[in-house]
Protein backbone atom coordinates (compact mmCIF):
# COMPACT_ATOMS: atom_id res chain seq x y z
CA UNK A 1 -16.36 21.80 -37.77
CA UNK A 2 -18.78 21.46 -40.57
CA UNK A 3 -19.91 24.74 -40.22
CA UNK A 4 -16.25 25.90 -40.77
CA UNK A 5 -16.29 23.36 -43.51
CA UNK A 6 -19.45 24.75 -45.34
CA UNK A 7 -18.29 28.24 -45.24
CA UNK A 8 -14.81 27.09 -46.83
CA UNK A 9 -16.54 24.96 -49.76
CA UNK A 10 -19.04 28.31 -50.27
CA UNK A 11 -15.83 30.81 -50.72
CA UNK A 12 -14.93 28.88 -53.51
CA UNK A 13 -17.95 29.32 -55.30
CA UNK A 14 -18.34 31.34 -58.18
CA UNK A 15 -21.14 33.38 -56.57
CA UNK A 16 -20.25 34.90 -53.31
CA UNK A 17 -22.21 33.28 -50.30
CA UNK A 18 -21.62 35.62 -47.23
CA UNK A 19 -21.11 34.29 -44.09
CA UNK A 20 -23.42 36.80 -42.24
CA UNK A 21 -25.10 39.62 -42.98
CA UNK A 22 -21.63 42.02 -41.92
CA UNK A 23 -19.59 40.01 -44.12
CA UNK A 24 -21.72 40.95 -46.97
CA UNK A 25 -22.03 44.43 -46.12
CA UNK A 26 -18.58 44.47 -45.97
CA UNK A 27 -17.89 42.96 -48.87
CA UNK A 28 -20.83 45.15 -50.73
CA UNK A 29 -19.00 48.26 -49.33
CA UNK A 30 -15.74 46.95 -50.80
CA UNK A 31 -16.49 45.57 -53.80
CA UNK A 32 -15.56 42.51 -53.08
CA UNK A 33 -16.99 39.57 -55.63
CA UNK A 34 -15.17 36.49 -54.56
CA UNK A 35 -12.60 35.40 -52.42
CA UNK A 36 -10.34 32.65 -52.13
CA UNK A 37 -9.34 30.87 -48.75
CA UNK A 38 -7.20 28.51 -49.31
CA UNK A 39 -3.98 31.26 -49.11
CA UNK A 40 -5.12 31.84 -45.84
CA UNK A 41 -5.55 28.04 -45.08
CA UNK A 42 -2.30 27.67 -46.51
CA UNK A 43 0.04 30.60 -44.40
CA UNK A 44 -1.77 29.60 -41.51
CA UNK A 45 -0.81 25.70 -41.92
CA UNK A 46 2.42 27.25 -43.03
CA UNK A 47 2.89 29.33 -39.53
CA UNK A 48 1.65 26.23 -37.17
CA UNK A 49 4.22 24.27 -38.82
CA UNK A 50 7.08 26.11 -37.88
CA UNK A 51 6.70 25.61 -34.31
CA UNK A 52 8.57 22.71 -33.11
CA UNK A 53 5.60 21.08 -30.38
CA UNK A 54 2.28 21.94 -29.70
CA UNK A 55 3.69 23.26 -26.25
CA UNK A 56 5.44 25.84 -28.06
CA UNK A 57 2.61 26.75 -30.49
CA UNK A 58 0.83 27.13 -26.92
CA UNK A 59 3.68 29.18 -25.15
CA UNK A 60 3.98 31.61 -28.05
CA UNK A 61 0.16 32.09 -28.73
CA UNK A 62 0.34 32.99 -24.57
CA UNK A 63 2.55 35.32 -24.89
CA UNK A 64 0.94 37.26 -27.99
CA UNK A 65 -0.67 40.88 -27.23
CA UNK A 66 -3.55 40.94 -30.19
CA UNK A 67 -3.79 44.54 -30.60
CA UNK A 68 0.17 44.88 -30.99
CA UNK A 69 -0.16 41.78 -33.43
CA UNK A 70 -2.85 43.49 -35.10
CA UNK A 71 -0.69 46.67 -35.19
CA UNK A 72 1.95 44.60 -36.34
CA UNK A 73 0.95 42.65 -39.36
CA UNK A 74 -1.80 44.50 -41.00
CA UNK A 75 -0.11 46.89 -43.83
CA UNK A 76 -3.51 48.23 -45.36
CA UNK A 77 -5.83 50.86 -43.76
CA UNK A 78 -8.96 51.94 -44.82
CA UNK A 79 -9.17 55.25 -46.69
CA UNK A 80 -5.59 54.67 -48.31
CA UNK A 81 -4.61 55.71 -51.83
CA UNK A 82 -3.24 53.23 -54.37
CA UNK A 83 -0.20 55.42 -54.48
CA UNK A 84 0.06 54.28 -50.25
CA UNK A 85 -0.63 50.58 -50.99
CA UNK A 86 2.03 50.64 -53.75
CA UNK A 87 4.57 51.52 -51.38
């Protein structure tokens, strides 16, 4: 947990603190200068609130396929155009 903790408090700073050395890569080969998690903190609070019981949270993480969830949720591909973004 303070691990998980750390890396949240270092997002937030104004210089970028990778995680590992892919991360930064990553985010070298990107562009990316900073990043903000508490969106993702947020719509994933957001999600595990909707279920009604932790047995149902349970139940419906068992029945999830992560490749078809992948497939599912993620709208942005590498190599894509603006013009395919803005669509």
């Amino acid at each position: 947990m303070q691990t998980a903790i750390l890396h949240a408090f270092t997002s937030m700073n104004d210089d970028l603190v990778p995680v590992n050395s892919f991360q930064e890569a990553e985010f070298a080969r990107l562009g990316v200068a900073r990043r903000d998690p508490m969106f993702l903190t947020m719509q994933t609070l957001l999600e595990v609130e909707s279920f009604p019981s932790v047995r149902a949270l349970a139940r419906y993480s068992r029945e999830l396929h992560p490749q078809a969830e992948l497939q599912r949720v993620q709208w942005l591909m590498e190599g894509m155009s603006p013009e395919e973004v803005a669509e």
